[in-house]
PDB file of N, CA and C in Angstrom:
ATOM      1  N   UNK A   1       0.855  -1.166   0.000  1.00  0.00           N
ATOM      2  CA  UNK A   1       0.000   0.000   0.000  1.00  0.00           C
ATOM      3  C   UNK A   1       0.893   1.219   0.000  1.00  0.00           C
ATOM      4  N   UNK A   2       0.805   1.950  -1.205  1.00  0.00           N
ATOM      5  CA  UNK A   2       1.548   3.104  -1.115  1.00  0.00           C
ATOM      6  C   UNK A   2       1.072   3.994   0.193  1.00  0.00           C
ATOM      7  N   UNK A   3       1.866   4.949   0.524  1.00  0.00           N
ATOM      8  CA  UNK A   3       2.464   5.749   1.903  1.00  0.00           C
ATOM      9  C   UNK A   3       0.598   6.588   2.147  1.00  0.00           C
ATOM     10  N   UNK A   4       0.055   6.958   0.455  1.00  0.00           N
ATOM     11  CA  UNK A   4      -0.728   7.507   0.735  1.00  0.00           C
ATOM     12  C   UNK A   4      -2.083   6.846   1.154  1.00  0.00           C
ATOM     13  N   UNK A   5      -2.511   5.521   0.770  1.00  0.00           N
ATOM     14  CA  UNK A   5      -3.413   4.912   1.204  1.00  0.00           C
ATOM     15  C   UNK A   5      -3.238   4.438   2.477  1.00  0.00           C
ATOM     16  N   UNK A   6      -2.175   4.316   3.357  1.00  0.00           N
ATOM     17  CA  UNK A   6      -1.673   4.061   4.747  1.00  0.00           C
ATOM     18  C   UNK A   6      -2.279   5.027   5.664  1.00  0.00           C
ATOM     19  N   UNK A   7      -1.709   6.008   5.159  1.00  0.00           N
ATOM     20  CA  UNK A   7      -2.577   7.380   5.743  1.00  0.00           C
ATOM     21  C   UNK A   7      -3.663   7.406   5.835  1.00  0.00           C
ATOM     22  N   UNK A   8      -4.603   7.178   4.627  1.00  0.00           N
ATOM     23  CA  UNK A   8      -6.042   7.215   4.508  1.00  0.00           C
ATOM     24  C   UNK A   8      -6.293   5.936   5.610  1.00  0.00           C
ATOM     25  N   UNK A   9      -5.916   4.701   6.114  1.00  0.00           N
ATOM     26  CA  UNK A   9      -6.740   4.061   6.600  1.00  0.00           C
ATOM     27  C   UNK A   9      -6.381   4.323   7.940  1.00  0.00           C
ATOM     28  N   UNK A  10      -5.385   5.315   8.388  1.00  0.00           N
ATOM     29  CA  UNK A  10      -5.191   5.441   9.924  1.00  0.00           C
ATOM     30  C   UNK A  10      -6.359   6.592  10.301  1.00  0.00           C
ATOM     31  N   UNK A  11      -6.014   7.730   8.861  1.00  0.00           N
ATOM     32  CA  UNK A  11      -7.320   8.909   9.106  1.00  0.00           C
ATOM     33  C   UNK A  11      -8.446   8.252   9.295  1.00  0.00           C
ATOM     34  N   UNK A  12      -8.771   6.816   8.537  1.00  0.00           N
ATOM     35  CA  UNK A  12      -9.906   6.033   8.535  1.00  0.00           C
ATOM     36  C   UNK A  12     -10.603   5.923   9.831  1.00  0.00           C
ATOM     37  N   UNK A  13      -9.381   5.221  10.507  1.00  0.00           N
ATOM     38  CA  UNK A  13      -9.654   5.052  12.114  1.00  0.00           C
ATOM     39  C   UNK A  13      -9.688   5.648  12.823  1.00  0.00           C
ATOM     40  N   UNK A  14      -8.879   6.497  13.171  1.00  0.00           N
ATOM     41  CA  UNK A  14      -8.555   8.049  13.869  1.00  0.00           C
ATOM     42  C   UNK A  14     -10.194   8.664  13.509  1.00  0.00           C
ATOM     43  N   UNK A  15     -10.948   8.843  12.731  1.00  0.00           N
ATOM     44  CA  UNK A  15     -12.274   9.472  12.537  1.00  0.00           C
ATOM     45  C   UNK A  15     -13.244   8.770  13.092  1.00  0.00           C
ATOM     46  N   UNK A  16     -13.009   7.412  12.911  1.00  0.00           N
ATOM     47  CA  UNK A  16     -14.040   6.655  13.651  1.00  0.00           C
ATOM     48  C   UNK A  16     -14.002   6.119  15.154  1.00  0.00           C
ATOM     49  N   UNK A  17     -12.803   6.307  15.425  1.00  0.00           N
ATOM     50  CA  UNK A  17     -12.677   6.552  16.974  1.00  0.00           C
ATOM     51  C   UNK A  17     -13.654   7.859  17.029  1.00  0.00           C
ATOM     52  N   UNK A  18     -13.136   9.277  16.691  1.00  0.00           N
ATOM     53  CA  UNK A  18     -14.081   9.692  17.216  1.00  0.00           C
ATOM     54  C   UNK A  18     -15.119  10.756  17.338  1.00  0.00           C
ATOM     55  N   UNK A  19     -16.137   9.671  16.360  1.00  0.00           N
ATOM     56  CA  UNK A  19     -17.700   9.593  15.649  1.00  0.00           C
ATOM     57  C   UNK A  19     -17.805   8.288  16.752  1.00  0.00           C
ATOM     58  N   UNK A  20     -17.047   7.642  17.460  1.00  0.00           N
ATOM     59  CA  UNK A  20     -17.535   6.593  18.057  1.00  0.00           C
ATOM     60  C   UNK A  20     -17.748   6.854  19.851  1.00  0.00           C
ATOM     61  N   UNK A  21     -16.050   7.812  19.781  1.00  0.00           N
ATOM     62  CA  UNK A  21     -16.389   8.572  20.976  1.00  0.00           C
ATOM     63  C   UNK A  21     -17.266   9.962  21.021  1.00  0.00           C
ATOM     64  N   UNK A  22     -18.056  10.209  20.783  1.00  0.00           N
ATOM     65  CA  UNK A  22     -19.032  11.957  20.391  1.00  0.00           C
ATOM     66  C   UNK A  22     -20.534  10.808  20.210  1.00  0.00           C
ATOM     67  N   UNK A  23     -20.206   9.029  19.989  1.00  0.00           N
ATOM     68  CA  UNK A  23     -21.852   8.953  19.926  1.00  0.00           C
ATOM     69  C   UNK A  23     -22.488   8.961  18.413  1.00  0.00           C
ATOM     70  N   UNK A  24     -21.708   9.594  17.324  1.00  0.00           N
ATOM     71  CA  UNK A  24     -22.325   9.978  16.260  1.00  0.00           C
ATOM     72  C   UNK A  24     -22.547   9.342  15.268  1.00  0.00           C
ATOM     73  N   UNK A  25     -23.390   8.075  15.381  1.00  0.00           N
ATOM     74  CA  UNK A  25     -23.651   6.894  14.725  1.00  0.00           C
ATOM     75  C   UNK A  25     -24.649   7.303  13.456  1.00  0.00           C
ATOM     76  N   UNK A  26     -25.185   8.509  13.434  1.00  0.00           N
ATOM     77  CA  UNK A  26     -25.308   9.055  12.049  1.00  0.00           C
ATOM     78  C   UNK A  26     -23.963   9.368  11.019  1.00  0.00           C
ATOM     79  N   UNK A  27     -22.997   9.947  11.546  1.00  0.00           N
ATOM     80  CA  UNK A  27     -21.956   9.980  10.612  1.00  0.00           C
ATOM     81  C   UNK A  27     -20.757   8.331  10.628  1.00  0.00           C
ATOM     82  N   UNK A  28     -21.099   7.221  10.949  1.00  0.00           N
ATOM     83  CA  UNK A  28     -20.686   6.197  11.047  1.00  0.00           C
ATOM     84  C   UNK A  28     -20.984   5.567   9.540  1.00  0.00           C
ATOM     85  N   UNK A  29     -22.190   6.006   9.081  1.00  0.00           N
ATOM     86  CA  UNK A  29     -22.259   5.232   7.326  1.00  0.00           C
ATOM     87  C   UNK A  29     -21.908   5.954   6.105  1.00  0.00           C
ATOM     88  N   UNK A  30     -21.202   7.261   6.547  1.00  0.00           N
ATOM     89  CA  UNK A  30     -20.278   7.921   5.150  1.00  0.00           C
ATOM     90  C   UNK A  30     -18.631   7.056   5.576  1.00  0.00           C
ATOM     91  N   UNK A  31     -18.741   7.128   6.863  1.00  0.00           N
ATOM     92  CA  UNK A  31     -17.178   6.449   7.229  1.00  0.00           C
ATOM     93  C   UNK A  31     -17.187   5.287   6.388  1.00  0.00           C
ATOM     94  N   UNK A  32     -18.513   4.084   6.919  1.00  0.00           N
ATOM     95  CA  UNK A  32     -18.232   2.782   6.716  1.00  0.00           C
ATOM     96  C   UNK A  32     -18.038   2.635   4.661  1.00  0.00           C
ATOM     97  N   UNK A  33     -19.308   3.678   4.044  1.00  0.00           N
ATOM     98  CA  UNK A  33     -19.010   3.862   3.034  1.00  0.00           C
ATOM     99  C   UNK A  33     -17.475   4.173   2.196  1.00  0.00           C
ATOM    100  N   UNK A  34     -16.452   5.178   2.921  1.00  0.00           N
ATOM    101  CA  UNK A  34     -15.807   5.580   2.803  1.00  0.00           C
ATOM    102  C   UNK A  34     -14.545   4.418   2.831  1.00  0.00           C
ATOM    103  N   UNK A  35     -14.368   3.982   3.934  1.00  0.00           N
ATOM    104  CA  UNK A  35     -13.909   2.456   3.874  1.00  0.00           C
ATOM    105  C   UNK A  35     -13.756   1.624   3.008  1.00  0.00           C
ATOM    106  N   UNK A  36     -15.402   1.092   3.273  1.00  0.00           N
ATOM    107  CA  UNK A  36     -15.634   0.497   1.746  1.00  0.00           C
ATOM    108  C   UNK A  36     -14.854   0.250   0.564  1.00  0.00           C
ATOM    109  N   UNK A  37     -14.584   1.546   0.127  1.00  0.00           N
ATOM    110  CA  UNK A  37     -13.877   2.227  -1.259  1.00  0.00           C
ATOM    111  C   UNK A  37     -12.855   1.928  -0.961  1.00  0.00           C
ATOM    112  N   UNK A  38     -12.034   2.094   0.370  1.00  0.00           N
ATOM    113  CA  UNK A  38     -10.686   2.142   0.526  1.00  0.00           C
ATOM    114  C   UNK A  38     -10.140   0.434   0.304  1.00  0.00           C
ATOM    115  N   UNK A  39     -10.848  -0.251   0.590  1.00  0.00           N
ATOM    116  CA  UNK A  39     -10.899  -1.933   1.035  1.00  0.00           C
ATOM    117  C   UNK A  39     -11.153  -2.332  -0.728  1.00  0.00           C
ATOM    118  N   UNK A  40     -12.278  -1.620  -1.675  1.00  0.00           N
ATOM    119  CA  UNK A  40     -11.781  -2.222  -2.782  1.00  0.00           C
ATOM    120  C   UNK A  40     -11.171  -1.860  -3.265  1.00  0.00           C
ATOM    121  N   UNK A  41     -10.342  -0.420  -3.170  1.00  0.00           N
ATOM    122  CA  UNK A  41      -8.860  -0.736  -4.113  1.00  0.00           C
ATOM    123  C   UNK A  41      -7.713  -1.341  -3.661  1.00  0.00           C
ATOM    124  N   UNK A  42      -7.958  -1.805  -2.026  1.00  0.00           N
ATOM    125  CA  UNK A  42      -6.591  -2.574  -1.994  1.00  0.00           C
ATOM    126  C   UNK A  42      -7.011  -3.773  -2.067  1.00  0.00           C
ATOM    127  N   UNK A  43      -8.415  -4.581  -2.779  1.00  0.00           N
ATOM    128  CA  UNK A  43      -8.575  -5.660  -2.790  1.00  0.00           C
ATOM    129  C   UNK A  43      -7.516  -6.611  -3.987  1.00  0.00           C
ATOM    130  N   UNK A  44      -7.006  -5.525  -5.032  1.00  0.00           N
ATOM    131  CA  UNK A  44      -6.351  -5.769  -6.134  1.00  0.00           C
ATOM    132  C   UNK A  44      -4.793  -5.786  -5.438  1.00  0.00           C
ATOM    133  N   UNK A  45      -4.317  -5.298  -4.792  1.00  0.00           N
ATOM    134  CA  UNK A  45      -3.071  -4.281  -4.283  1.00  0.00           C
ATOM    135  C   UNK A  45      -2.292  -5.867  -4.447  1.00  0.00           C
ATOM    136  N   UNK A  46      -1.079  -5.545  -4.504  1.00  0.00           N
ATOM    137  CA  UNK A  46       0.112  -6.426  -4.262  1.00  0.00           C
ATOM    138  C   UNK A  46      -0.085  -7.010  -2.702  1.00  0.00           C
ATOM    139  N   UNK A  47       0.797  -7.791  -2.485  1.00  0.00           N
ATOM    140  CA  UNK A  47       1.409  -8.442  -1.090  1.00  0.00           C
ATOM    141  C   UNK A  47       1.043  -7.073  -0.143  1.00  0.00           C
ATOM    142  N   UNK A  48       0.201  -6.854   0.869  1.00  0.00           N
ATOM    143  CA  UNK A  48       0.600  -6.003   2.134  1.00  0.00           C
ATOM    144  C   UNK A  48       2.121  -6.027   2.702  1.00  0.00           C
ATOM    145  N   UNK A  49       2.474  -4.797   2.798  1.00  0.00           N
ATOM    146  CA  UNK A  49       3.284  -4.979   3.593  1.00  0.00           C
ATOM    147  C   UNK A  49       3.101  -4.845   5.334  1.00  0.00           C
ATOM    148  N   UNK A  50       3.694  -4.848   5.554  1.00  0.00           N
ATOM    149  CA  UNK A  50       4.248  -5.014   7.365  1.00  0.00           C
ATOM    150  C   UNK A  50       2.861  -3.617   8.136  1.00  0.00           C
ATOM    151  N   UNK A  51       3.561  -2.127   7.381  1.00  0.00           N
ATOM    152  CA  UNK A  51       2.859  -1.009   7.500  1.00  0.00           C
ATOM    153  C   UNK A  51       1.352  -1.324   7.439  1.00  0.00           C
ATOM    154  N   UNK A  52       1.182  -1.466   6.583  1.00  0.00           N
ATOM    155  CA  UNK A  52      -0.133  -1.817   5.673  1.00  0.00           C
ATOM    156  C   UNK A  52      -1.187  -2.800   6.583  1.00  0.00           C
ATOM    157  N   UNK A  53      -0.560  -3.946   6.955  1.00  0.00           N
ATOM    158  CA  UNK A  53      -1.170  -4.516   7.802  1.00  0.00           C
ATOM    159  C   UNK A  53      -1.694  -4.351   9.184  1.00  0.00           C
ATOM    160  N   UNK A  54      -0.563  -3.315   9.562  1.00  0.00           N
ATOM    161  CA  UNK A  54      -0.767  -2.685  10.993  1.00  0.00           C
ATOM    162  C   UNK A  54      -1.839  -1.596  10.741  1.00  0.00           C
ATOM    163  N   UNK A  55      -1.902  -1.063   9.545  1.00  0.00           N
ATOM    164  CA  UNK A  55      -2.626  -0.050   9.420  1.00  0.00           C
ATOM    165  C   UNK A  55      -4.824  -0.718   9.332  1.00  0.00           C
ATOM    166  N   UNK A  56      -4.248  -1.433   8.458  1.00  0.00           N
ATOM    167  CA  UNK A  56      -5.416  -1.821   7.999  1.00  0.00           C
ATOM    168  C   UNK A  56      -6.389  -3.165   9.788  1.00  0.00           C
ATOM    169  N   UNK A  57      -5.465  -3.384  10.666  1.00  0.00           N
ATOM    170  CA  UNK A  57      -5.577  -3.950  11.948  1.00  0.00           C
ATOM    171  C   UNK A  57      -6.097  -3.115  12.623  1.00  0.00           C
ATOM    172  N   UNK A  58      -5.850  -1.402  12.441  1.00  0.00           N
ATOM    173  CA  UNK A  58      -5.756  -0.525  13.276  1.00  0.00           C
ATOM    174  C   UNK A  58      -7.589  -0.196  13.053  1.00  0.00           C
ATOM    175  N   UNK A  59      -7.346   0.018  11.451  1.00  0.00           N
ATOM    176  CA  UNK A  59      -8.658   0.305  11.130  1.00  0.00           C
ATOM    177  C   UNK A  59      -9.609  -0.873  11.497  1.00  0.00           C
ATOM    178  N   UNK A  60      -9.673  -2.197  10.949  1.00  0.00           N
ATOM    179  CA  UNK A  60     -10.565  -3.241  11.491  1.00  0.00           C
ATOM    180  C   UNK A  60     -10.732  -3.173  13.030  1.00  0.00           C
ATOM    181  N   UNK A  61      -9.926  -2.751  14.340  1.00  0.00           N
ATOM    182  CA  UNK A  61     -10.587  -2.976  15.311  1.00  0.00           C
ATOM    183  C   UNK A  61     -11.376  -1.792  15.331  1.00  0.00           C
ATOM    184  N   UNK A  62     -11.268  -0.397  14.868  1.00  0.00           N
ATOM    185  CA  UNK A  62     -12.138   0.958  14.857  1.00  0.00           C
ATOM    186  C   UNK A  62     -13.281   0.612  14.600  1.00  0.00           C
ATOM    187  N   UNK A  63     -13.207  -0.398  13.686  1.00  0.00           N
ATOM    188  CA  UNK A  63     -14.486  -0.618  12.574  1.00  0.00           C
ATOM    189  C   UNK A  63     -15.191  -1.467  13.260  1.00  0.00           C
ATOM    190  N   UNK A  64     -14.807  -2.240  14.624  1.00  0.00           N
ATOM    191  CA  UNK A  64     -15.168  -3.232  15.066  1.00  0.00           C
ATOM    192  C   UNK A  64     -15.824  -2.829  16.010  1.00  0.00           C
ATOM    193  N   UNK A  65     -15.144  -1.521  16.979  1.00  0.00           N
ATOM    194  CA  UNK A  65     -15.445  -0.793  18.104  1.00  0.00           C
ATOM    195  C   UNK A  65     -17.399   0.003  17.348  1.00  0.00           C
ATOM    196  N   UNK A  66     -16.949   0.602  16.090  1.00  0.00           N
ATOM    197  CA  UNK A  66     -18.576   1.518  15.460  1.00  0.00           C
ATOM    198  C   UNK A  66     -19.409   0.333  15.498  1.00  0.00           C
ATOM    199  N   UNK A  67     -19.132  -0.700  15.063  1.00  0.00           N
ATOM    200  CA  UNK A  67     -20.299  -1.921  14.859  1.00  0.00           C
ATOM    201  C   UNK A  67     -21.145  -2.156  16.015  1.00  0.00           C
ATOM    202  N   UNK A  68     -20.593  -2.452  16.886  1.00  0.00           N
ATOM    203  CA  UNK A  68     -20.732  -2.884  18.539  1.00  0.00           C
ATOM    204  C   UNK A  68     -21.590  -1.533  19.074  1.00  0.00           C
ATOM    205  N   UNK A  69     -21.121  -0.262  18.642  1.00  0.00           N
ATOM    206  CA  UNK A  69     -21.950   1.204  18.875  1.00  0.00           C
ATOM    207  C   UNK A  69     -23.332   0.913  17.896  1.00  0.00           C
ATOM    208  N   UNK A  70     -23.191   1.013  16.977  1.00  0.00           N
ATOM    209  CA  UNK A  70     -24.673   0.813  15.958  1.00  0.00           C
ATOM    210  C   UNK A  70     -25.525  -0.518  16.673  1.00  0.00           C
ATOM    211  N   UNK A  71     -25.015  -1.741  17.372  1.00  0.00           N
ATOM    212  CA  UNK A  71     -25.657  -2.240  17.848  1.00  0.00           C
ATOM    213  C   UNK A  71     -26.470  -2.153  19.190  1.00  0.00           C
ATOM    214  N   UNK A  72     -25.708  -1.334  19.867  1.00  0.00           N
ATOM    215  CA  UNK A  72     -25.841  -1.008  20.824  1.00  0.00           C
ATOM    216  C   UNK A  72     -27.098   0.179  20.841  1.00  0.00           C
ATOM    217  N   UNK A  73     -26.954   0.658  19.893  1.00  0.00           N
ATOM    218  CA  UNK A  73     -27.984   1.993  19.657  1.00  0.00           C
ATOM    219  C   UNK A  73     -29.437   1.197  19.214  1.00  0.00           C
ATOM    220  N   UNK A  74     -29.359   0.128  18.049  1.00  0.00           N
ATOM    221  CA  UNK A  74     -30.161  -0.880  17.312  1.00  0.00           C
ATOM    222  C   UNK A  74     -30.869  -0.911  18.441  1.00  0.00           C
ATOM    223  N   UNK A  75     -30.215  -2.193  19.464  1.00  0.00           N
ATOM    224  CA  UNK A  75     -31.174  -2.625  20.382  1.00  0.00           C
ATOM    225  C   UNK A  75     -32.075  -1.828  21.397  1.00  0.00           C
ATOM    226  N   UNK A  76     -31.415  -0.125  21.783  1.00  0.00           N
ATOM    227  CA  UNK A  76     -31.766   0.978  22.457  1.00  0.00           C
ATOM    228  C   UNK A  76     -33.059   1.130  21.648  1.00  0.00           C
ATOM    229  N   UNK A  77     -33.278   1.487  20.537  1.00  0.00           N
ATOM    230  CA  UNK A  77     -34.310   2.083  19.872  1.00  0.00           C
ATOM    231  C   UNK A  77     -35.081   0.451  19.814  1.00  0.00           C
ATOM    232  N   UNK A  78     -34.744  -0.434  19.486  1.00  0.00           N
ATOM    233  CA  UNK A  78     -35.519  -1.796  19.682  1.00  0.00           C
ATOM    234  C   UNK A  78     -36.841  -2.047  20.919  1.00  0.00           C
ATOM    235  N   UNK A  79     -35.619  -1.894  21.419  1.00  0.00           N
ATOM    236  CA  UNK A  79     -36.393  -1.991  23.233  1.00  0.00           C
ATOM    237  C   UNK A  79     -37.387  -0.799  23.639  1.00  0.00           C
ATOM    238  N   UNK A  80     -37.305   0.554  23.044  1.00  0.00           N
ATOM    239  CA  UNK A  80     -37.865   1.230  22.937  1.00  0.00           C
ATOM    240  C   UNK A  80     -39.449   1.071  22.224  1.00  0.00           C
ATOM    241  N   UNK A  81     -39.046   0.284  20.966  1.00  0.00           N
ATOM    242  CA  UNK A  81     -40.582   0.368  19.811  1.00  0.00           C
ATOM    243  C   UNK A  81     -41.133  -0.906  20.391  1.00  0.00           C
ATOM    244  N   UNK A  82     -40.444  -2.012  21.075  1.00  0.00           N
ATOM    245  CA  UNK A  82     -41.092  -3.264  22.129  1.00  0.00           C
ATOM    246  C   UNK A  82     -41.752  -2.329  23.199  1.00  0.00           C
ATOM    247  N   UNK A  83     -41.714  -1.338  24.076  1.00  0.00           N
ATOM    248  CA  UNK A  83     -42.361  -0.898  24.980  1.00  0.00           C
ATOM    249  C   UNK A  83     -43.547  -0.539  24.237  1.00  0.00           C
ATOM    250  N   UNK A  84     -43.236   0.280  23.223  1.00  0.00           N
ATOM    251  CA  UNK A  84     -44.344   1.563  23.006  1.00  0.00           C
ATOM    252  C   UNK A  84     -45.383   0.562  22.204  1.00  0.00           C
ATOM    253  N   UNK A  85     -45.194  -0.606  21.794  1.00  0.00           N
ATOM    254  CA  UNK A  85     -45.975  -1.288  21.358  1.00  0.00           C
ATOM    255  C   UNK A  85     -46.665  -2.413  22.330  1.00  0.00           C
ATOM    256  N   UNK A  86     -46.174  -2.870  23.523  1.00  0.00           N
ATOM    257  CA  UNK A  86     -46.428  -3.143  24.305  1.00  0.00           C
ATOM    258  C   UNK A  86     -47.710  -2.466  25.511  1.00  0.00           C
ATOM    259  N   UNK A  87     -47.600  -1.101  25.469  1.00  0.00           N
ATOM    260  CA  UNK A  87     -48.338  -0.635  25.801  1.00  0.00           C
ATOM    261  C   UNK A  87     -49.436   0.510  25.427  1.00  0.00           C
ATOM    262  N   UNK A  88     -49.231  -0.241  23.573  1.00  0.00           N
ATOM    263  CA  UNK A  88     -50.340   0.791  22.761  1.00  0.00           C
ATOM    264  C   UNK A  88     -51.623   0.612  23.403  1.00  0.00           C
ATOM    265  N   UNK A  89     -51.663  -0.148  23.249  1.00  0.00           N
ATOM    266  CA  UNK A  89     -53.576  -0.849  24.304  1.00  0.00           C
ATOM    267  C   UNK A  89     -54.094   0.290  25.225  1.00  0.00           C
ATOM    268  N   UNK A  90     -53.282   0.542  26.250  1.00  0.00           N
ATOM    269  CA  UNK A  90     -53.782   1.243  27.123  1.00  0.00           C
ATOM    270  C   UNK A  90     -53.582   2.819  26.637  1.00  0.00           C
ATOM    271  N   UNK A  91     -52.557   2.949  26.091  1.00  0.00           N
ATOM    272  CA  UNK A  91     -52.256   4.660  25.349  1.00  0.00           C
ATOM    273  C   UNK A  91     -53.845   4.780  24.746  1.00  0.00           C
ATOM    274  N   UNK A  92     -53.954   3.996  23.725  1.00  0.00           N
ATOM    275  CA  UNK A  92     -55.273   4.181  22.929  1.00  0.00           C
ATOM    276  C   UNK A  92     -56.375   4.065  23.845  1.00  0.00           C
ATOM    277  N   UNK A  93     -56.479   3.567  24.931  1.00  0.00           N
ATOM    278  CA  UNK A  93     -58.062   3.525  25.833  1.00  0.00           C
ATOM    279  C   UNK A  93     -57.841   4.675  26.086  1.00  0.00           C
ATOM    280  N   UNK A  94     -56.876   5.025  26.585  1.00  0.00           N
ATOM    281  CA  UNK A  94     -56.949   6.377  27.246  1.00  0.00           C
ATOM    282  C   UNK A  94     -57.017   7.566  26.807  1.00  0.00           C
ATOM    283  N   UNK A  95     -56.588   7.671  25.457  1.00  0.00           N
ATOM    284  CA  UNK A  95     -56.679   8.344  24.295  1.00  0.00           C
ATOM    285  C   UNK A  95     -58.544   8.661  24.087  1.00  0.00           C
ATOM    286  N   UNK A  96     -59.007   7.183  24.001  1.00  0.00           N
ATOM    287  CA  UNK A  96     -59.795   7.168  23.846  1.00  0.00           C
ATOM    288  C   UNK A  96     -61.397   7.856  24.677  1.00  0.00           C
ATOM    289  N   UNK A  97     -60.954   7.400  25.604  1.00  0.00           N
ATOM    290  CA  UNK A  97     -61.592   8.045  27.044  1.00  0.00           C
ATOM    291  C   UNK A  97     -61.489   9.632  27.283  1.00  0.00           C
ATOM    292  N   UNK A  98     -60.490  10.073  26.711  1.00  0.00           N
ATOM    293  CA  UNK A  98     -60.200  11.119  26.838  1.00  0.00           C
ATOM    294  C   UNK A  98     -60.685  12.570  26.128  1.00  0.00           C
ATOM    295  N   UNK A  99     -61.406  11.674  24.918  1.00  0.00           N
ATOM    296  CA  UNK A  99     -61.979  12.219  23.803  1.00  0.00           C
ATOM    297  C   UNK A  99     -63.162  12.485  23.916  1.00  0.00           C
TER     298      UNK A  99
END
């Protein structure tokens, strides 16, 4: 991986640390997009070197740390639409009653 795509995947990580530390799991899918791109042009690339590998390690655990955040948020809003549906029944009587 030339010097300049090395860079790009530490900036890779270095950004998603922190969009991961700030919470900002809206800007987590231009990153993962962004990635993406970076992962298919070195899908062609020669042998990694040494750099390259550390770099691209650095980025996979970042990438590993946002995943675990988006899930974490998933199940937050999950558990959330399980309540509110859980207790539509009575929202609506009361709604209803109220009218």
């Amino acid at each position: 991986m030339p010097a300049d795509e090395r860079a790009h995947a530490l900036d890779l990580a270095r950004r998603l640390h922190e969009r991961i530390q700030a919470g900002d799991v809206a800007a987590l899918s231009a990153l993962d997009r962004e990635i993406g791109t970076l992962l298919i042009g070195l899908a062609g690339a020669r042998p990694l070197d040494a750099g390259t590998r550390s770099a691209c390690a650095l980025l996979q655990a970042a990438h590993q740390r946002a995943l675990a955040l988006v899930r974490r948020e998933h199940d937050a809003v999950q558990a959330q639409l399980l309540d509110l549906c859980a207790h539509r029944g009575g929202r609506d009587a009361y709604a209803f009653a109220a009218d």
